[in-house]
Protein backbone atom coordinates (compact mmCIF):
# COMPACT_ATOMS: atom_id res chain seq x y z
CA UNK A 1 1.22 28.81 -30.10
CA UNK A 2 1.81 29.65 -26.20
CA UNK A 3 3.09 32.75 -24.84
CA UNK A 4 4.88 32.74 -21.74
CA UNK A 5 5.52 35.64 -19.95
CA UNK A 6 7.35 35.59 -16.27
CA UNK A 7 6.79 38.55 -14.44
CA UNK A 8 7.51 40.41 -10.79
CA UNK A 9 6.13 43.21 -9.62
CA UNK A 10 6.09 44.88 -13.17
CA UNK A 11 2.52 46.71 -12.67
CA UNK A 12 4.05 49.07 -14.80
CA UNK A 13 4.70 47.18 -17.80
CA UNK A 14 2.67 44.18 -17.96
CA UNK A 15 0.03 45.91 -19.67
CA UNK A 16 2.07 46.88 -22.11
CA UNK A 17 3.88 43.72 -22.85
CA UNK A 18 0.09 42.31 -23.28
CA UNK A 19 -0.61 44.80 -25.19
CA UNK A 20 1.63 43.62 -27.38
CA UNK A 21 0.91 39.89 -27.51
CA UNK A 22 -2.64 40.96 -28.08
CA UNK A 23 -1.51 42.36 -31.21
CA UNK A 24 -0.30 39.29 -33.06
CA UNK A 25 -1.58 38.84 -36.44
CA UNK A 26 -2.16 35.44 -36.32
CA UNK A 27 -5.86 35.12 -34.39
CA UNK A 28 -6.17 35.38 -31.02
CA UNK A 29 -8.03 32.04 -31.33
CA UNK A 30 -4.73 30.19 -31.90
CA UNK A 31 -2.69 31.12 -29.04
CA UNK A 32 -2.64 30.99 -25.42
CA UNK A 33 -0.94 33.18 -22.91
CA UNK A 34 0.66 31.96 -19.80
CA UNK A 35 1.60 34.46 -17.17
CA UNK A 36 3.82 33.33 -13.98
CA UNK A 37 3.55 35.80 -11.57
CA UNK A 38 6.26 35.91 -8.90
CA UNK A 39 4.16 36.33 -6.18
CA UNK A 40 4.15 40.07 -6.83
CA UNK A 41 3.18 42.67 -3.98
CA UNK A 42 2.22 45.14 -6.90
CA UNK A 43 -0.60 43.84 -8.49
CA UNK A 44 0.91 42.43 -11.42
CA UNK A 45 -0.58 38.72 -11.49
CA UNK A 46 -4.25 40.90 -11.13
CA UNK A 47 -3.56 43.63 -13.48
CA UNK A 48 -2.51 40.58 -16.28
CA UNK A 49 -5.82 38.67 -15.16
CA UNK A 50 -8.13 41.39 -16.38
CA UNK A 51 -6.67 41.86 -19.78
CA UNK A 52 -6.39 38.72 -20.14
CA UNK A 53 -9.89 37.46 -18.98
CA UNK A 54 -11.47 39.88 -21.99
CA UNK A 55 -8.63 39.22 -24.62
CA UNK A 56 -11.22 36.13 -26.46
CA UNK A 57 -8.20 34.14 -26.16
CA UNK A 58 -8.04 30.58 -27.00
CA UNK A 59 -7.13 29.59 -23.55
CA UNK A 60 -4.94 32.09 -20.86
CA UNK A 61 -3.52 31.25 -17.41
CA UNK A 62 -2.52 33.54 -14.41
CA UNK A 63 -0.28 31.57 -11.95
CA UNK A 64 1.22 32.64 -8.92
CA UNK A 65 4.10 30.83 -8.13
CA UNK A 66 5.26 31.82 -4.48
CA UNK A 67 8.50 33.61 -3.84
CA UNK A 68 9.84 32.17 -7.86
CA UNK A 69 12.86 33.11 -9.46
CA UNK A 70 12.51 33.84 -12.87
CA UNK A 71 13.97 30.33 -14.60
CA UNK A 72 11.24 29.15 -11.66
CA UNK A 73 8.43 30.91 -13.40
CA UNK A 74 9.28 30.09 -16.22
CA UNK A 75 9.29 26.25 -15.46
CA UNK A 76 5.99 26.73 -13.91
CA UNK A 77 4.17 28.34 -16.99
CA UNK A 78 6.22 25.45 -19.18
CA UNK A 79 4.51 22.68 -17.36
CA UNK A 80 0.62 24.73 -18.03
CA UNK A 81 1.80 25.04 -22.10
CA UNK A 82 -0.36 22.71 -24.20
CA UNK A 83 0.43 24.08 -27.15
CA UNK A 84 3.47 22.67 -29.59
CA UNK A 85 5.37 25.77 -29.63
CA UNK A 86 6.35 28.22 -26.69
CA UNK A 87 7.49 32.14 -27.28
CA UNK A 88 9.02 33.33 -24.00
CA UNK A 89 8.03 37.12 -23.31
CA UNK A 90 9.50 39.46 -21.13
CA UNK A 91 6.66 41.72 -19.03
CA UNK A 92 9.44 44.70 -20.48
CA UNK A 93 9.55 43.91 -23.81
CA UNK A 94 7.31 44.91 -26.52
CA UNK A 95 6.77 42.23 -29.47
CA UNK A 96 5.85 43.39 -32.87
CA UNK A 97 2.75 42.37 -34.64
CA UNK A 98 3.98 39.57 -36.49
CA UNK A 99 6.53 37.95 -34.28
CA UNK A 100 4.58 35.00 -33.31
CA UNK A 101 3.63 34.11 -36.90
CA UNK A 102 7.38 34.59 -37.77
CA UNK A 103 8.66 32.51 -34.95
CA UNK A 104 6.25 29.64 -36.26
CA UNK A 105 6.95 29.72 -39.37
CA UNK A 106 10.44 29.44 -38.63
CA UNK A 107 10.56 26.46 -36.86
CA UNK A 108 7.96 24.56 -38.87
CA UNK A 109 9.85 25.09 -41.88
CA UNK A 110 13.45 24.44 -40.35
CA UNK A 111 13.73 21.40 -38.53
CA UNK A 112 17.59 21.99 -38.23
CA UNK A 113 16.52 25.13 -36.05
CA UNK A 114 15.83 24.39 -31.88
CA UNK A 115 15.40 27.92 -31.31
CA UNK A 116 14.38 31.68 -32.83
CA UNK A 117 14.67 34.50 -31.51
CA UNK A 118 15.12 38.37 -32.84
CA UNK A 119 16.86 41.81 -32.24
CA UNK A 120 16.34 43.38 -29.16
CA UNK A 121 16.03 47.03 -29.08
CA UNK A 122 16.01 49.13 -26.47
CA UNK A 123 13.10 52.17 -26.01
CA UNK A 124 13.51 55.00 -24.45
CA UNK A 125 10.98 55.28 -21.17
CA UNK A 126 10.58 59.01 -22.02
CA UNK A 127 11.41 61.85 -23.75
CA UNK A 128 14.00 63.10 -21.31
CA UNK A 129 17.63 63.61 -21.99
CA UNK A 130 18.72 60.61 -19.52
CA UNK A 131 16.22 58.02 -20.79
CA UNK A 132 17.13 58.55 -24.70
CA UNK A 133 20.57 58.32 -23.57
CA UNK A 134 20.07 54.90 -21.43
CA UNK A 135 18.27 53.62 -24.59
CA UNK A 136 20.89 54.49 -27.18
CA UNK A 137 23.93 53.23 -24.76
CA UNK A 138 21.94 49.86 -24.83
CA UNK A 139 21.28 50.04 -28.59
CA UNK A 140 25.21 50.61 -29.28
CA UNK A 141 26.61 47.63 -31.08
CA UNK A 142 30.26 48.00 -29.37
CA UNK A 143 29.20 49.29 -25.55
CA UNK A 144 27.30 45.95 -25.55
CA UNK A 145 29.74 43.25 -26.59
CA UNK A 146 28.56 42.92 -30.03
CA UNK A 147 26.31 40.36 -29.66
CA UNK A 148 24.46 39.14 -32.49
CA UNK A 149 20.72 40.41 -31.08
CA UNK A 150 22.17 43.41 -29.99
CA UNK A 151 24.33 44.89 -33.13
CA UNK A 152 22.26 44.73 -36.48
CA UNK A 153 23.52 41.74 -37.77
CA UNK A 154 22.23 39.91 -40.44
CA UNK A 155 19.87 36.65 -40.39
CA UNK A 156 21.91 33.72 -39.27
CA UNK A 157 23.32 31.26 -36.34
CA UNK A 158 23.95 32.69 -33.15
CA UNK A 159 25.65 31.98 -30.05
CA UNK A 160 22.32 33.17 -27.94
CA UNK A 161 19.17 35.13 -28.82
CA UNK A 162 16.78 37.79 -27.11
CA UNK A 163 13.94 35.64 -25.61
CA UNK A 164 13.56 32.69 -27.87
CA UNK A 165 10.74 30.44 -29.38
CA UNK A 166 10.99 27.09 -28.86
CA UNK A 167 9.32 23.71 -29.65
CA UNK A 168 7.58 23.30 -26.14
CA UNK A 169 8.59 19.25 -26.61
CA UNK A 170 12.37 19.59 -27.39
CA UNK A 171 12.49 22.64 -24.71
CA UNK A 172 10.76 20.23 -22.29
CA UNK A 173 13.67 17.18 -22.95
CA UNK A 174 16.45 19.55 -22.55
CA UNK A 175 14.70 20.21 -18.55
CA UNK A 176 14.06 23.93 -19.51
CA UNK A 177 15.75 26.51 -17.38
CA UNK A 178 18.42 25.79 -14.84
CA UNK A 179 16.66 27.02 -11.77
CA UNK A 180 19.94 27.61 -9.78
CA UNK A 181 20.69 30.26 -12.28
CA UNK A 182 18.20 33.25 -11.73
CA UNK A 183 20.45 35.50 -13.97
CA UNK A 184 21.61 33.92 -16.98
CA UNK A 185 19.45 31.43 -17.45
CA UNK A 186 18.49 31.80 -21.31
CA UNK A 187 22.59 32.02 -22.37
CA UNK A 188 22.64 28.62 -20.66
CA UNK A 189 19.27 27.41 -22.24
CA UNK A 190 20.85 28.38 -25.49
CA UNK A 191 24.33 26.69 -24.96
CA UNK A 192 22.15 23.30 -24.43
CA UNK A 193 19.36 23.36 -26.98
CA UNK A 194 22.04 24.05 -29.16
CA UNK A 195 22.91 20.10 -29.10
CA UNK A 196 19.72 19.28 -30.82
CA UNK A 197 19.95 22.20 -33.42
CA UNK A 198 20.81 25.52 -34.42
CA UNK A 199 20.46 29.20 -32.49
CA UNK A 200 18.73 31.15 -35.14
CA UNK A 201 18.76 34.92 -34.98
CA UNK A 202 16.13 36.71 -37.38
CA UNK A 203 16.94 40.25 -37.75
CA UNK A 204 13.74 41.20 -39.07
CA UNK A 205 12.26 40.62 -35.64
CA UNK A 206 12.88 43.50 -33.52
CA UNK A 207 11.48 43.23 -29.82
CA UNK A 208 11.21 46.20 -28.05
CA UNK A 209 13.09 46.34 -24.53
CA UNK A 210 12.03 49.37 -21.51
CA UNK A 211 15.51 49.60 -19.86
CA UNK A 212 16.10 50.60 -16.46
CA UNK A 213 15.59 54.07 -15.28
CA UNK A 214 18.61 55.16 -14.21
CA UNK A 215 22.63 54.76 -14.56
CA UNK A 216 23.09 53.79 -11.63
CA UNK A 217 19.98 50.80 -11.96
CA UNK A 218 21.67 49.87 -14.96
CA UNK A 219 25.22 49.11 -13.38
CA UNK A 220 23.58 47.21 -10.19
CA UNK A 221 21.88 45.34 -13.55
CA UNK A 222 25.46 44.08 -15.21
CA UNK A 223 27.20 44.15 -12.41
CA UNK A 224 24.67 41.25 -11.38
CA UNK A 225 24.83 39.81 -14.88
CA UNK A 226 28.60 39.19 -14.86
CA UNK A 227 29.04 37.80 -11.24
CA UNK A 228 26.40 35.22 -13.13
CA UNK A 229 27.84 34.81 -15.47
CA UNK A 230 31.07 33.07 -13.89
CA UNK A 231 29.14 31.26 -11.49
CA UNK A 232 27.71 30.09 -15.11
CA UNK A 233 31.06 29.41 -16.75
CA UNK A 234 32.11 27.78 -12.94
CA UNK A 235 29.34 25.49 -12.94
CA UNK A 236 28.83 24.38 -16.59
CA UNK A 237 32.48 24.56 -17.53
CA UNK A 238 31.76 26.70 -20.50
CA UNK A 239 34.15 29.23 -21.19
CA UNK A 240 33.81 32.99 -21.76
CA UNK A 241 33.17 33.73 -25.87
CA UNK A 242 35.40 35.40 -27.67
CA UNK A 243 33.84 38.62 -27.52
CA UNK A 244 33.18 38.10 -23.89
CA UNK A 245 37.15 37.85 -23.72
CA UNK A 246 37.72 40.99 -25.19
CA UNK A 247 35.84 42.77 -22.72
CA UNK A 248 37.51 41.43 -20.24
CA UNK A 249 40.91 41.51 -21.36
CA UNK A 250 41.04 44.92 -23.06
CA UNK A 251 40.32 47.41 -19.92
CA UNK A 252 42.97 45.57 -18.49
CA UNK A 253 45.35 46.22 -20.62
CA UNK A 254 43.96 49.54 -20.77
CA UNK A 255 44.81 50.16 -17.23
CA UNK A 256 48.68 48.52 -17.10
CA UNK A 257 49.00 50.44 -20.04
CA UNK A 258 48.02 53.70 -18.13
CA UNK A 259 49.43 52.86 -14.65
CA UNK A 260 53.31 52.15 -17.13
CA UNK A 261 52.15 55.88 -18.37
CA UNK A 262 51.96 57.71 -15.57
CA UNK A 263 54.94 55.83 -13.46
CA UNK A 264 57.44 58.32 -14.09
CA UNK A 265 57.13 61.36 -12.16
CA UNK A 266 58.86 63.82 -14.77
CA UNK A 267 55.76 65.48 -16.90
CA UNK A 268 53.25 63.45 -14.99
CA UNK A 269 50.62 66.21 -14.65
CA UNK A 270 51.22 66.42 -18.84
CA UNK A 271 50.86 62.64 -19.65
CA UNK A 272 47.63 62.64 -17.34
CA UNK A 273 45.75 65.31 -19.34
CA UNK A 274 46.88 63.49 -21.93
CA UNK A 275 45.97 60.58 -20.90
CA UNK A 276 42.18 61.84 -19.88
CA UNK A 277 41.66 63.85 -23.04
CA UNK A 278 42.27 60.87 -25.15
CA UNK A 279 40.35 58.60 -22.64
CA UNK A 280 37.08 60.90 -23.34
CA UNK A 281 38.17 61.16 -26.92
CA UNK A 282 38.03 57.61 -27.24
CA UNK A 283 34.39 57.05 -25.37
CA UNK A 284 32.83 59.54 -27.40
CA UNK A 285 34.31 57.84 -31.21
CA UNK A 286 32.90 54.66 -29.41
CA UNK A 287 29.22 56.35 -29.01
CA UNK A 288 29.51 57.39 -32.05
CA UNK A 289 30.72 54.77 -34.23
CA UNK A 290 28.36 51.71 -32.53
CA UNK A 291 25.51 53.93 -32.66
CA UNK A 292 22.62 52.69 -34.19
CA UNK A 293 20.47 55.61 -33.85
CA UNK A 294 21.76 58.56 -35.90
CA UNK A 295 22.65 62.29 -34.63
CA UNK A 296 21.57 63.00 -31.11
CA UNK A 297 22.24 66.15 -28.69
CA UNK A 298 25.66 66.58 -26.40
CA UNK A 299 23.37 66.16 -23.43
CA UNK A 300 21.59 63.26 -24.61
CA UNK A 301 25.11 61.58 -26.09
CA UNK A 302 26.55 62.20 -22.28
CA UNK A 303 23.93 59.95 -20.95
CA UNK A 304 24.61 57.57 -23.28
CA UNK A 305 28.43 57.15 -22.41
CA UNK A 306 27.48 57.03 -18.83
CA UNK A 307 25.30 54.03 -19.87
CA UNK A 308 27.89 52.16 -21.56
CA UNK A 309 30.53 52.59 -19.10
CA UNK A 310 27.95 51.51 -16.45
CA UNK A 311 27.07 48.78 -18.42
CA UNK A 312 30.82 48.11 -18.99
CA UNK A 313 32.15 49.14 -15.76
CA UNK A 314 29.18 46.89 -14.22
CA UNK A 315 29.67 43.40 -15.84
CA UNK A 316 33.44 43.70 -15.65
CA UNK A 317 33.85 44.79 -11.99
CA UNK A 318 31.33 41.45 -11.53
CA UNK A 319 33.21 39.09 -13.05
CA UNK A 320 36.17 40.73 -11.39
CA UNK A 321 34.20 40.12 -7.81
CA UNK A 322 33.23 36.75 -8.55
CA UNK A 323 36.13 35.44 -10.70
CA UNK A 324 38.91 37.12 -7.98
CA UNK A 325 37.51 37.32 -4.94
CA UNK A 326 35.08 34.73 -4.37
């Protein structure tokens, strides 16, 4: 089994992620880890090298692949995979012990299966009020679209999955990523490999994920991640999923539904309290509701509706950009 890990200046985390890997259950002797570094300026690519170099690995690669995207890394480390079947690995995310075995297992005994992946679970960076909030905004089954990896669903197909193991031949025939998408790349993987079998998600298989450190971070993130994503659906002629649809069409309506509210200039001042008392009343039944994580503090429940509306507020206003304006 190969690991392949693409990574960018992530100093901070790629010790972690190795970490990790390093853990798997089933003998360090069967796998091999592959880390593309994009020619960092932090260290990364060195940092990797000496955990890796006393790991007692069957076999382990550092490559530097100048000035890469990520699908471009992860080409690279494809081509240096001997083994028969490929895990990619974020340098954020945090694998549990058994995930490589499971992954294996999966496809060896499921032929009708091109891909597995698992849940993807969001950890909070630190104790503090803002990072447990970013990490339970992300971990909210509605504030993120209710995809499968992301809402506690059971076992079962799947439009896309978190990361993805893969056999390295069919993921080879199907020309592995699409290098002139640097965001969105594993959707599209997905969408293709899906010709030669299913998605599978396994719920039991919960990755861990270190978000980004701030709100404002996290709407830069998906406001990048939906002007991709119509360049995606422009280019591939794929069309938005239904719950992708929803998102889109629902804060519209929201707003004409709002802007018809307040038209009238009798009561205005009225209908607009109204209007942003049940507008707060209705994020906070949302945090509550697609929370996965139990009780939590006001403080720490504010942060998390900032999250989901800059999560939200991000994607949309970049498929708005892309899809209106460009």
């Amino acid at each position: 089994m190969a690991v392949l890990i693409p990574a960018r200046n992530e100093a901070d985390s790629i010790g972690r992620c190795l970490e990790h890997v390093l853990a798997q259950d089933i003998g360090l002797d069967r796998l091999e880890v592959i880390v593309v570094d994009g020619d960092s300026t932090d260290g990364t690519g060195e940092i990797a090298a000496a955990i890796l170099e006393r790991a007692g690995l069957d076999r382990w690669v550092v490559h530097c692949n100048k000035g890469g995207s990520t699908p471009s890394n992860l080409n690279a480390g494809l081509a240096l995979v001997r083994a028969p079947v490929v895990c990619r690995v974020d340098a954020r995310s945090m694998v549990p012990p058994r995930y490589v075995r499971a992954c294996i297992e999966t496809l060896q005994s499921r032929p009708d299966v091109a891909v597995v992946g698992g849940a993807q679970v969001a950890v909070p960076r630190s104790e503090s009020n803002r990072d447990q909030g970013i990490a339970r905004a992300l971990n909210n089954r509605y504030g993120m679209g209710l995809s499968r990896y992301r809402r506690g669903a059971r076992s079962g197909r799947a439009d896309t999955v978190y990361l993805g193991a893969f056999r390295t031949a069919e993921l080879r025939g199907v020309g592995g990523w699409d290098e002139r998408l640097p965001t969105n790349q594993d959707f599209d993987l997905n969408r293709r490999i899906a010709h030669h079998g299913h998605v599978w998600f396994e719920s039991s298989l919960e990755v861990g994920y270190s978000p980004r450190s701030s709100v404002r971070q996290l709407w830069m993130q998906y406001h990048r991640f939906g002007r991709w994503k119509v360049r995606y659906w422009r280019m591939t002629g794929d069309r938005p999923q239904q719950r992708q649809m929803g998102i889109i069409v629902a804060p519209v309506l929201m707003l004409i539904a709002a802007i018809a509210f307040l038209v009238p200039r009798s009561g205005r001042m009225c209908r607009m309290s109204v209007l942003t008392v049940g507008t707060l009343g209705a994020a906070v039944a949302l945090e509550e509701l697609g929370s996965q994580e139990g009780t939590a503090g006001t403080v720490e429940r504010g942060w998390a509706i900032a999250g989901m509306v800059a999560v939200g507020s991000g994607w949309l206003s970049g498929v708005l950009r892309d899809a209106v304006f460009e």
